[in-house]
C-alpha atoms as a PDB file:
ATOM      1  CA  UNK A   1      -9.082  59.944  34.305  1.00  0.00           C
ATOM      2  CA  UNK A   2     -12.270  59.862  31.879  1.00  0.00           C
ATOM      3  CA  UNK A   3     -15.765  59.647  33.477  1.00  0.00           C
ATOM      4  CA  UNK A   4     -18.408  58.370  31.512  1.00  0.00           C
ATOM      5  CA  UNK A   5     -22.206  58.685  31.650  1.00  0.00           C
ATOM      6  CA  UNK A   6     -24.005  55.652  33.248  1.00  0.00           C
ATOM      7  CA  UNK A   7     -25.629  54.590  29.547  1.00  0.00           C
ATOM      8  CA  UNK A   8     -22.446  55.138  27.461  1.00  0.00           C
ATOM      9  CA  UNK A   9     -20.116  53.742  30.225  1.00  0.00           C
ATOM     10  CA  UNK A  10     -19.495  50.142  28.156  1.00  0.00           C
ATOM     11  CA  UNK A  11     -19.395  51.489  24.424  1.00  0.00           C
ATOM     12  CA  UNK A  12     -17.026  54.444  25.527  1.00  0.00           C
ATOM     13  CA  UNK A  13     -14.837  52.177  27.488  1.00  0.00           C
ATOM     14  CA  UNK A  14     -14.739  50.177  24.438  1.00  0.00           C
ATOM     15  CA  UNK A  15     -13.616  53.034  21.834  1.00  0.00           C
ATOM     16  CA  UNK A  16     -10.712  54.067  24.422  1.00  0.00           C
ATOM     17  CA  UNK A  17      -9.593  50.610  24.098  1.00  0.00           C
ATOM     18  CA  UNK A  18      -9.190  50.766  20.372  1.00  0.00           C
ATOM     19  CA  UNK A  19      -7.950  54.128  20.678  1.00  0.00           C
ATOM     20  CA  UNK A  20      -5.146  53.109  22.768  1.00  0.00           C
ATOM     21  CA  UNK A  21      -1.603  51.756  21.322  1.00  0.00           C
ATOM     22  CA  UNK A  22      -1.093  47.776  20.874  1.00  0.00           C
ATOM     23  CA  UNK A  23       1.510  46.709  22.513  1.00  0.00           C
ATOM     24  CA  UNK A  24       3.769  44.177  20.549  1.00  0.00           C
ATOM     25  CA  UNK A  25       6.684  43.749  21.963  1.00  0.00           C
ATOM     26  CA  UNK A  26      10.002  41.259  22.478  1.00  0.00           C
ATOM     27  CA  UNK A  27      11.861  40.400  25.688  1.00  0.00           C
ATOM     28  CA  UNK A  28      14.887  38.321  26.120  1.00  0.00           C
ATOM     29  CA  UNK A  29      13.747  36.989  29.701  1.00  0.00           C
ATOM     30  CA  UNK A  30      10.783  37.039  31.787  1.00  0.00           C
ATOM     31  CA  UNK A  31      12.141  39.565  34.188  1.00  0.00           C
ATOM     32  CA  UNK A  32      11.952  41.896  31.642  1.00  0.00           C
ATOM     33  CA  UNK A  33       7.684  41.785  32.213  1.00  0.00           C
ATOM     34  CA  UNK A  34       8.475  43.686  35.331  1.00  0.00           C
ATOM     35  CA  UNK A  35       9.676  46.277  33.643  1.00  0.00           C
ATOM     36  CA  UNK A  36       6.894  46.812  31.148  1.00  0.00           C
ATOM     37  CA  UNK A  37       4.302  49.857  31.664  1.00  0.00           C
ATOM     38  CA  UNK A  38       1.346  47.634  31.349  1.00  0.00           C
ATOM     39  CA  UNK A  39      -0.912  50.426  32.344  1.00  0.00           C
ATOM     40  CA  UNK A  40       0.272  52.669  29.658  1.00  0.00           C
ATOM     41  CA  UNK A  41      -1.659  50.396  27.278  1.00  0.00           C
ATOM     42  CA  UNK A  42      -4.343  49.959  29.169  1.00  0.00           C
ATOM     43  CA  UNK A  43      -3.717  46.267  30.417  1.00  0.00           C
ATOM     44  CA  UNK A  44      -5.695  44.427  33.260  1.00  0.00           C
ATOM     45  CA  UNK A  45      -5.150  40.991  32.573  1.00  0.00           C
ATOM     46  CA  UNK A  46      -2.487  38.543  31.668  1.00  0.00           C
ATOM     47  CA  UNK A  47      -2.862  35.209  29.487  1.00  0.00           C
ATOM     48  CA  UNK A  48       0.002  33.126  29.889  1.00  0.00           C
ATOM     49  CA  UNK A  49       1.993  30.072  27.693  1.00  0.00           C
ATOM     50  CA  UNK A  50       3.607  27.373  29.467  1.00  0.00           C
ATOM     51  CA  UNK A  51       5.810  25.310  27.862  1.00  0.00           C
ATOM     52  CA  UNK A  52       9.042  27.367  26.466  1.00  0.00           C
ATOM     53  CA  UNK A  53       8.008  30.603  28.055  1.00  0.00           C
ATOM     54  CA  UNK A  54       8.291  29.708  32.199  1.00  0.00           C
ATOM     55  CA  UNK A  55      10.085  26.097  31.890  1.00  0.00           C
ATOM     56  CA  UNK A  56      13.108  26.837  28.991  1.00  0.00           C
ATOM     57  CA  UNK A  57      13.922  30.508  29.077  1.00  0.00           C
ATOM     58  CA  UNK A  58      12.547  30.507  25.564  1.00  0.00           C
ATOM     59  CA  UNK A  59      13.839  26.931  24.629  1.00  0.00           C
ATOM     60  CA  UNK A  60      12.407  24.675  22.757  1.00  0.00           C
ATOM     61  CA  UNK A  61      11.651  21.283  25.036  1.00  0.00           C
ATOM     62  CA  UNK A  62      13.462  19.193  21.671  1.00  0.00           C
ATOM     63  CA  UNK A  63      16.360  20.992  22.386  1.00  0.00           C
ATOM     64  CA  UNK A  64      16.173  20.524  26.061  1.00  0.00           C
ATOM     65  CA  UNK A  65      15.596  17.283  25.864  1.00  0.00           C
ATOM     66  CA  UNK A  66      18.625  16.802  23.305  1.00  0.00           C
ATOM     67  CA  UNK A  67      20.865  18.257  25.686  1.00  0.00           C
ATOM     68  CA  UNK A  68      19.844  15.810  28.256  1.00  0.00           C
ATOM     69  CA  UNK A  69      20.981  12.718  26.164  1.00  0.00           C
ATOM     70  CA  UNK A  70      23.681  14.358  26.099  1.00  0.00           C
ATOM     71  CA  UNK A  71      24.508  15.050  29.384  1.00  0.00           C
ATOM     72  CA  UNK A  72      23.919  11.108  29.656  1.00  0.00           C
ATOM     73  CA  UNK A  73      26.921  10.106  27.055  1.00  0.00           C
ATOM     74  CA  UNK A  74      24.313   9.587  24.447  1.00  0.00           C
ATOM     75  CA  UNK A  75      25.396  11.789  21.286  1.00  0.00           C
ATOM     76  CA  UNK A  76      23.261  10.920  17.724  1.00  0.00           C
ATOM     77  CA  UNK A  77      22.909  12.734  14.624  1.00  0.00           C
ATOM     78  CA  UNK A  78      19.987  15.697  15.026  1.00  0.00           C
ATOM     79  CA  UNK A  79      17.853  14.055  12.194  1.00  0.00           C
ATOM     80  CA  UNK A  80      17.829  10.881  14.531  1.00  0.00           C
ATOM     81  CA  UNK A  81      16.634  12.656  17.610  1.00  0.00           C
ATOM     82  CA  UNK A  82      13.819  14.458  15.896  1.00  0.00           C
ATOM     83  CA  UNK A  83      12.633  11.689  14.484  1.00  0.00           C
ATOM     84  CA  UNK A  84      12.434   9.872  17.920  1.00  0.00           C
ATOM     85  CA  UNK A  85      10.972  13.046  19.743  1.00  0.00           C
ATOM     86  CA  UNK A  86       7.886  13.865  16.944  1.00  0.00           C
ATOM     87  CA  UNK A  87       7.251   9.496  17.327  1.00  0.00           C
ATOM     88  CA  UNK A  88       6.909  10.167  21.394  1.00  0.00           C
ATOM     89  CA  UNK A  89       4.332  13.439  20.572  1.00  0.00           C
ATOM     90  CA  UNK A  90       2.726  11.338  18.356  1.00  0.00           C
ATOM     91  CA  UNK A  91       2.189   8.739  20.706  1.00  0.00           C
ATOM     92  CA  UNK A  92       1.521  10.808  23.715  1.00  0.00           C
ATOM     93  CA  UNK A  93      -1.148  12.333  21.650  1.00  0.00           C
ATOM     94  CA  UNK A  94      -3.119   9.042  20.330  1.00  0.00           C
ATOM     95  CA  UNK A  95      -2.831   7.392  23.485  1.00  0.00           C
ATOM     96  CA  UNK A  96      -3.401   8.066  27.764  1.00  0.00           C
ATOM     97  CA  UNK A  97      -0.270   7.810  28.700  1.00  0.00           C
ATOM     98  CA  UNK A  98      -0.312  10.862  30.896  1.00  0.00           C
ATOM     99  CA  UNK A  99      -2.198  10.721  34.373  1.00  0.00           C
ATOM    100  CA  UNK A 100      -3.936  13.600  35.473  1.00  0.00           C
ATOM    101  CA  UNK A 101      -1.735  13.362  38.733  1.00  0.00           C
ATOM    102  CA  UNK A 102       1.584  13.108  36.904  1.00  0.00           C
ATOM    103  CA  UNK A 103       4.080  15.636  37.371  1.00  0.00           C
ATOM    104  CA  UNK A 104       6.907  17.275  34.973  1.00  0.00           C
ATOM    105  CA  UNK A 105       9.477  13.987  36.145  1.00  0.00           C
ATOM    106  CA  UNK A 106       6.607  11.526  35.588  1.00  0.00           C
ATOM    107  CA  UNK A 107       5.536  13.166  31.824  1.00  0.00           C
ATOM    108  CA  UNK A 108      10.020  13.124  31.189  1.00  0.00           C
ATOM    109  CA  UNK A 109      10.260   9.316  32.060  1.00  0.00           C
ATOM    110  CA  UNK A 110       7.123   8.225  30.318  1.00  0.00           C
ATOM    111  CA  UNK A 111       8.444  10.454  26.937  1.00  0.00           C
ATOM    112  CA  UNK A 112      11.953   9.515  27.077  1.00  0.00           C
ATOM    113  CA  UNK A 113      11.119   5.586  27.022  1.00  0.00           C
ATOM    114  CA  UNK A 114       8.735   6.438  24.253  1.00  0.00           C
ATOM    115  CA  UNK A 115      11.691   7.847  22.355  1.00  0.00           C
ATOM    116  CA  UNK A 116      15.134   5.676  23.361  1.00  0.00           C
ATOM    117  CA  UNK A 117      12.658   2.781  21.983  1.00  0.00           C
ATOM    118  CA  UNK A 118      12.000   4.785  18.462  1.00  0.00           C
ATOM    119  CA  UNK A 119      15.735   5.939  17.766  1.00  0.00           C
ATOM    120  CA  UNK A 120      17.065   4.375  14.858  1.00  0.00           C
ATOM    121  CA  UNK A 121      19.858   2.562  16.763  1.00  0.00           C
ATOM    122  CA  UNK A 122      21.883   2.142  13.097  1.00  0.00           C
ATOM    123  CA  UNK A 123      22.645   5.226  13.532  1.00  0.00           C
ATOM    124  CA  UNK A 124      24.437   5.504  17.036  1.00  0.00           C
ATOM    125  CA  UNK A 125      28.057   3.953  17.297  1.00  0.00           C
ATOM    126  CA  UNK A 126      28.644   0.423  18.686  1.00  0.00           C
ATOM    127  CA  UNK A 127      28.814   1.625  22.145  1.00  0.00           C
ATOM    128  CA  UNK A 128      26.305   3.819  22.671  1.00  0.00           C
ATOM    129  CA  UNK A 129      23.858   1.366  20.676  1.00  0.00           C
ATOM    130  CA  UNK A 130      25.320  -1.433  23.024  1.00  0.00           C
ATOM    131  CA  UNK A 131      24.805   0.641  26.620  1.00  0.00           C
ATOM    132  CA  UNK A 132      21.495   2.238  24.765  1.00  0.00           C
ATOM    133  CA  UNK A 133      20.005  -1.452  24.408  1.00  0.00           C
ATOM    134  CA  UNK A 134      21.283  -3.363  27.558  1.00  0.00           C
ATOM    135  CA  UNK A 135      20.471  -0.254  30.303  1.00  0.00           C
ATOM    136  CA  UNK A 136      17.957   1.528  28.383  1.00  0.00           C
ATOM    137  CA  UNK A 137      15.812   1.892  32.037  1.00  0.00           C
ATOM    138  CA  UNK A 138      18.634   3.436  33.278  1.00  0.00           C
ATOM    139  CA  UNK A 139      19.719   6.292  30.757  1.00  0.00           C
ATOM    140  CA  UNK A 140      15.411   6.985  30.427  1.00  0.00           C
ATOM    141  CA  UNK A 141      15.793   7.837  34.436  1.00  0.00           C
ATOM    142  CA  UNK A 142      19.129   9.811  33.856  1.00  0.00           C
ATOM    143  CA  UNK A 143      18.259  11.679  30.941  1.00  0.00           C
ATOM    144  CA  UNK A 144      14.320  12.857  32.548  1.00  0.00           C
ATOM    145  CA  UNK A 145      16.298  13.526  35.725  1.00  0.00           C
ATOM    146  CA  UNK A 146      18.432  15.585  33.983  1.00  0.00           C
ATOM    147  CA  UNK A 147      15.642  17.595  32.202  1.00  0.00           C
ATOM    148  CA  UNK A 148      13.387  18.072  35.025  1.00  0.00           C
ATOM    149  CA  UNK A 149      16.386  19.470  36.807  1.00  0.00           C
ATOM    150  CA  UNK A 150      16.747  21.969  34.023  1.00  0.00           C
ATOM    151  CA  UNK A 151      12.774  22.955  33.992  1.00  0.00           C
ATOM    152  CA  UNK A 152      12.588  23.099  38.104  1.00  0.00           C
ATOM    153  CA  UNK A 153      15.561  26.027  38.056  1.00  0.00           C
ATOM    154  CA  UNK A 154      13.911  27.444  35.163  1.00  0.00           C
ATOM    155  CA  UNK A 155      10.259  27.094  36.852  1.00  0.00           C
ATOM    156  CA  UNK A 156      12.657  29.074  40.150  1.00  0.00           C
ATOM    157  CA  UNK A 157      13.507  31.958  38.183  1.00  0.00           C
ATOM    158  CA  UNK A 158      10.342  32.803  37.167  1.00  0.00           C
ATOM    159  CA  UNK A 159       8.170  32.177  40.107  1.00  0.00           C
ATOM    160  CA  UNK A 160       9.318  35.764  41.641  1.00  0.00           C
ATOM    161  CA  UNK A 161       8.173  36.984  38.036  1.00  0.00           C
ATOM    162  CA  UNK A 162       4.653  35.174  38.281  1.00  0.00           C
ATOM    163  CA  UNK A 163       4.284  35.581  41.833  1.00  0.00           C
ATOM    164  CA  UNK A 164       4.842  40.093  41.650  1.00  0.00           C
ATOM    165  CA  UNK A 165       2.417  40.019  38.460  1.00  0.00           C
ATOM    166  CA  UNK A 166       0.023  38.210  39.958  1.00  0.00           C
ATOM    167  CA  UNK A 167      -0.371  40.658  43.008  1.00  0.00           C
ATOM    168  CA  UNK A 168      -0.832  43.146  40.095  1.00  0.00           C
ATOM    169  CA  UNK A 169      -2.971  41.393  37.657  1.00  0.00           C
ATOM    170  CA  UNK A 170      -4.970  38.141  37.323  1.00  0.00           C
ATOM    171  CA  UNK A 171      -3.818  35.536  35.456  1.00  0.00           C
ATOM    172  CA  UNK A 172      -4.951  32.575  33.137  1.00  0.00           C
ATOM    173  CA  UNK A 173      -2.512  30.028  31.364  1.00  0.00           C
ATOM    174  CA  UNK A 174      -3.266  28.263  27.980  1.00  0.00           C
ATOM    175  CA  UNK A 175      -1.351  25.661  27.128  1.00  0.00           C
ATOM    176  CA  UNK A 176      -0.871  23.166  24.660  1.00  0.00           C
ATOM    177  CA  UNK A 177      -0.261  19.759  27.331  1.00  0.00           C
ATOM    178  CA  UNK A 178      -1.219  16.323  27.995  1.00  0.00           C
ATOM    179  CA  UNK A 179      -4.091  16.955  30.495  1.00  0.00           C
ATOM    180  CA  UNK A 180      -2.158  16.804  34.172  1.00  0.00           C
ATOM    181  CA  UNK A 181      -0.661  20.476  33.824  1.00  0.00           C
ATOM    182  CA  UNK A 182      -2.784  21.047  37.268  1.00  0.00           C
ATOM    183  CA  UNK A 183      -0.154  18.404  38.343  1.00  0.00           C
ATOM    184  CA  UNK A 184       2.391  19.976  37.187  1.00  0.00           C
ATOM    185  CA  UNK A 185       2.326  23.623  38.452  1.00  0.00           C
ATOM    186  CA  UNK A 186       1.714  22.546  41.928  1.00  0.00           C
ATOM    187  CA  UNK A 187       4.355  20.300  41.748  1.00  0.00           C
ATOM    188  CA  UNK A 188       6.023  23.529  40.983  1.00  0.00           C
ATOM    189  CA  UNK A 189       4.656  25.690  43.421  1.00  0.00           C
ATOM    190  CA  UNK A 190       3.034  28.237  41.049  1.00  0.00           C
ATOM    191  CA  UNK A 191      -0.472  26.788  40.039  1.00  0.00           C
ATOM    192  CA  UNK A 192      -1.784  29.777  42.906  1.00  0.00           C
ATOM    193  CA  UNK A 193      -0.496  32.424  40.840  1.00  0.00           C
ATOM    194  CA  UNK A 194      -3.257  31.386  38.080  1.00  0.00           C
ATOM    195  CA  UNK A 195      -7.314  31.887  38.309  1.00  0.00           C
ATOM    196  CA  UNK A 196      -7.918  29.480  35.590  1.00  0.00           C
ATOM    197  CA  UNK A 197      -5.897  27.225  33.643  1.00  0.00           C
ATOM    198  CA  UNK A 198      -7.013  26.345  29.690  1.00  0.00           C
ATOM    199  CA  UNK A 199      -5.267  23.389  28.564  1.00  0.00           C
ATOM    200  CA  UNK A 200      -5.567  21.539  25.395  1.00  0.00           C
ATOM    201  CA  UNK A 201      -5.985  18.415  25.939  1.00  0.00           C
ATOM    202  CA  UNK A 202      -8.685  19.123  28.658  1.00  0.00           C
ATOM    203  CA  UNK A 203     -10.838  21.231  26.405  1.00  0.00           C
ATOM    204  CA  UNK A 204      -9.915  19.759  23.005  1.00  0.00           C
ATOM    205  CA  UNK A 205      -8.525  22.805  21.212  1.00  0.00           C
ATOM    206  CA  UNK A 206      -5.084  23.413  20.159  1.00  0.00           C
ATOM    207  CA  UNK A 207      -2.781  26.166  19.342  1.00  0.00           C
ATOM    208  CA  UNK A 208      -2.878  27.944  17.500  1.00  0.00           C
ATOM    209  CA  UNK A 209      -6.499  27.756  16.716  1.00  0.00           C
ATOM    210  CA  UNK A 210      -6.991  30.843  18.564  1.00  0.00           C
ATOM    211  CA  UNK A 211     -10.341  29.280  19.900  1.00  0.00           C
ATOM    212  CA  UNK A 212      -8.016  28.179  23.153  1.00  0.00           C
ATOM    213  CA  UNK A 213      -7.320  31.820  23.889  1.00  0.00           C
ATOM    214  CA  UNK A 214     -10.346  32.984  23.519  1.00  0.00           C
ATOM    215  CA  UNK A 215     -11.827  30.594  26.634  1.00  0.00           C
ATOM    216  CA  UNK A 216      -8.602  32.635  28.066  1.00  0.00           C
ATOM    217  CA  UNK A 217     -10.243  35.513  27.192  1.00  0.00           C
ATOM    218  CA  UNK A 218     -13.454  34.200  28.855  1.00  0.00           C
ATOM    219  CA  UNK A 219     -11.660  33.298  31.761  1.00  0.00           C
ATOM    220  CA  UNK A 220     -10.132  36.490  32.563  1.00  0.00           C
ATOM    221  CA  UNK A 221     -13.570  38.269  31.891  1.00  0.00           C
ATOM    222  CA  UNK A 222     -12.350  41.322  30.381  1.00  0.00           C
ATOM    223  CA  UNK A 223     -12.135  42.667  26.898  1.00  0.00           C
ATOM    224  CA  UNK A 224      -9.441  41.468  24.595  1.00  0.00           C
ATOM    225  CA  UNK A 225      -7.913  44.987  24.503  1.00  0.00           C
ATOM    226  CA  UNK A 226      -7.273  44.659  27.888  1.00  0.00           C
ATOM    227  CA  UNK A 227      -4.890  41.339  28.650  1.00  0.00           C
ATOM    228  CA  UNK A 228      -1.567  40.795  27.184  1.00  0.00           C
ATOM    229  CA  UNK A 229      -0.825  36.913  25.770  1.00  0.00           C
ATOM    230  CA  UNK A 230       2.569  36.287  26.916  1.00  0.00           C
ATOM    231  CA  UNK A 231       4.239  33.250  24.833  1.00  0.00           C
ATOM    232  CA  UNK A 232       7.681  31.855  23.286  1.00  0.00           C
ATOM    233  CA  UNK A 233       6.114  30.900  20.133  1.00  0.00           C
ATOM    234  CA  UNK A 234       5.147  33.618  17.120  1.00  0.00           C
ATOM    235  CA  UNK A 235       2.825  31.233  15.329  1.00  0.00           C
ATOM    236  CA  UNK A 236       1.193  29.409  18.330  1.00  0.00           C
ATOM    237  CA  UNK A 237       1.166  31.996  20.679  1.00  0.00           C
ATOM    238  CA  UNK A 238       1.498  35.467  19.301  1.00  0.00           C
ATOM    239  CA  UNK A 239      -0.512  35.627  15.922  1.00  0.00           C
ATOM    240  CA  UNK A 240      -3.554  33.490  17.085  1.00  0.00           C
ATOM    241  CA  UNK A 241      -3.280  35.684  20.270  1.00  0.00           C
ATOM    242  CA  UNK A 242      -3.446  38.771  18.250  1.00  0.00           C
ATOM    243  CA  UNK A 243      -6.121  38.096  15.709  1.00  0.00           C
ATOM    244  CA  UNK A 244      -8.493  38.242  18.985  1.00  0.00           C
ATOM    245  CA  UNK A 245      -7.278  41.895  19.590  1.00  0.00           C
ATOM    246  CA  UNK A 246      -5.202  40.707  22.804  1.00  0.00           C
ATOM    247  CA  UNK A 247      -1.839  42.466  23.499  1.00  0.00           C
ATOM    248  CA  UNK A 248       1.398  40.447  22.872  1.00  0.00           C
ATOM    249  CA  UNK A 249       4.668  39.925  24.731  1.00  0.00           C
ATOM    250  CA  UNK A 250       7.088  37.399  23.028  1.00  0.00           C
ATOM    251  CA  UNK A 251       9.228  35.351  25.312  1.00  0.00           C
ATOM    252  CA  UNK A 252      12.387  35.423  22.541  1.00  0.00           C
ATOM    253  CA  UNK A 253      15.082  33.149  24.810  1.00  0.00           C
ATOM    254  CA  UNK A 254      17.251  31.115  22.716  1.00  0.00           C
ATOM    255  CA  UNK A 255      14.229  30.200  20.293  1.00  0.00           C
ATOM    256  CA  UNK A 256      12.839  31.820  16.774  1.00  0.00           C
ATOM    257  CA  UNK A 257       9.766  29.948  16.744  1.00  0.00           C
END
């Protein structure tokens, strides 16, 4: 171990942080992070994504949600979905629809009736338009059901994950969300596991201005060279991450993003 002189103690820690090898690296599952030599690269601190990295495996939540209509008997051309789920972003993002108190089913339901009422129903078959139009209450409850299903087992999986890092390291999570992601990770059981949580819509900075990680940064109070931004997405996670000096772990799952 080095020992450094009371007066050079900060500027020589600093120089064996650059000195030390960045770690950039790719993992098929979060389990993996228990496998990584974190100390090796001299990391302290963790800065964690949300949304695709601990709720999907790696998935992105279109593609989730997709699946969901489809678990509901509700098949439509991909070009029609898309169209329907950037309409519900849109509108989630111009207008408080989200409650700080809402949880993952609540954020679902209020999405999916944003969407079903923005599909371009031309494009379904007779039927599906037909049960589409005269129950649409009813396939909005079966189809966020059916998601937040999928992102509770998910959430499951990794909580061991979250819950043996956080004993070694402490944690902060920046997120891109709709203000009520408090909500959400206790709904989950995991919003102990964090000491601060950055979220977009709270603090009015998005990914991937990488402004939002550095208040991670902040929050963590230690040098960039010392946490490791663990995210599913290379251009909102990853790069802005890494332009800050941070170390980067990519959450790969099923996604290339």
């Amino acid at each position: 171990m080095r020992k450094y002189a009371a007066g050079s103690h900060v500027s020589s820690v600093r120089e064996h942080i650059e000195d030390m090898e960045r770690l950039d690296l790719e993992i098929g599952s979060l389990d993996a992070l228990l496998h990584v030599e974190f100390a090796d690269y001299g990391v302290s601190g963790l800065i964690f994504d949300y949304g695709g990295t601990i709720d999907t495996r790696g998935e992105h939540w279109s593609d989730v949600i997709l699946r969901g209509y489809k678990a509901a008997g509700i098949e439509m051309p991909y070009e029609t979905f898309w169209n329907a789920y950037v309409a519900a972003e849109r509108e989630l993002g111009r207008h408080p629809h989200i409650l700080p108190s809402d949880n993952f089913y609540d954020v679902l339901r209020k999405k999916v009736a944003i969407e079903t009422g923005a599909i371009e129903l031309s494009t379904l078959s007779a039927e599906q338009c037909g049960r589409l139009v005269a129950e649409s209450d009813k396939y909005v409850e079966k189809i966020a059901s059916w998601c937040y299903d999928e992102a509770r087992r998910c959430v499951a999986e990794a909580t061991p994950v979250l819950e043996a890092l956080a004993a070694r390291f402490p944690m902060v999570m920046v997120s891109n969300f709709y203000g009520n992601l408090n909500a959400v990770l206790d709904d989950f059981g995991i919003r102990e596991y964090f000491r601060d949580v950055i979220e977009s819509a709270v603090v009015g900075i998005r990914k991937p201005d990488p402004e939002i990680f550095r208040l991670g940064i902040e929050a963590l109070g230690l040098p960039a060279g010392c946490i490791a931004t663990i995210g599913d997405s290379y251009e909102k996670d990853i790069l802005p991450a890494s332009t800050l000096g941070t170390h980067t772990v990519r959450v790969t799952g099923k996604g290339d993003r």
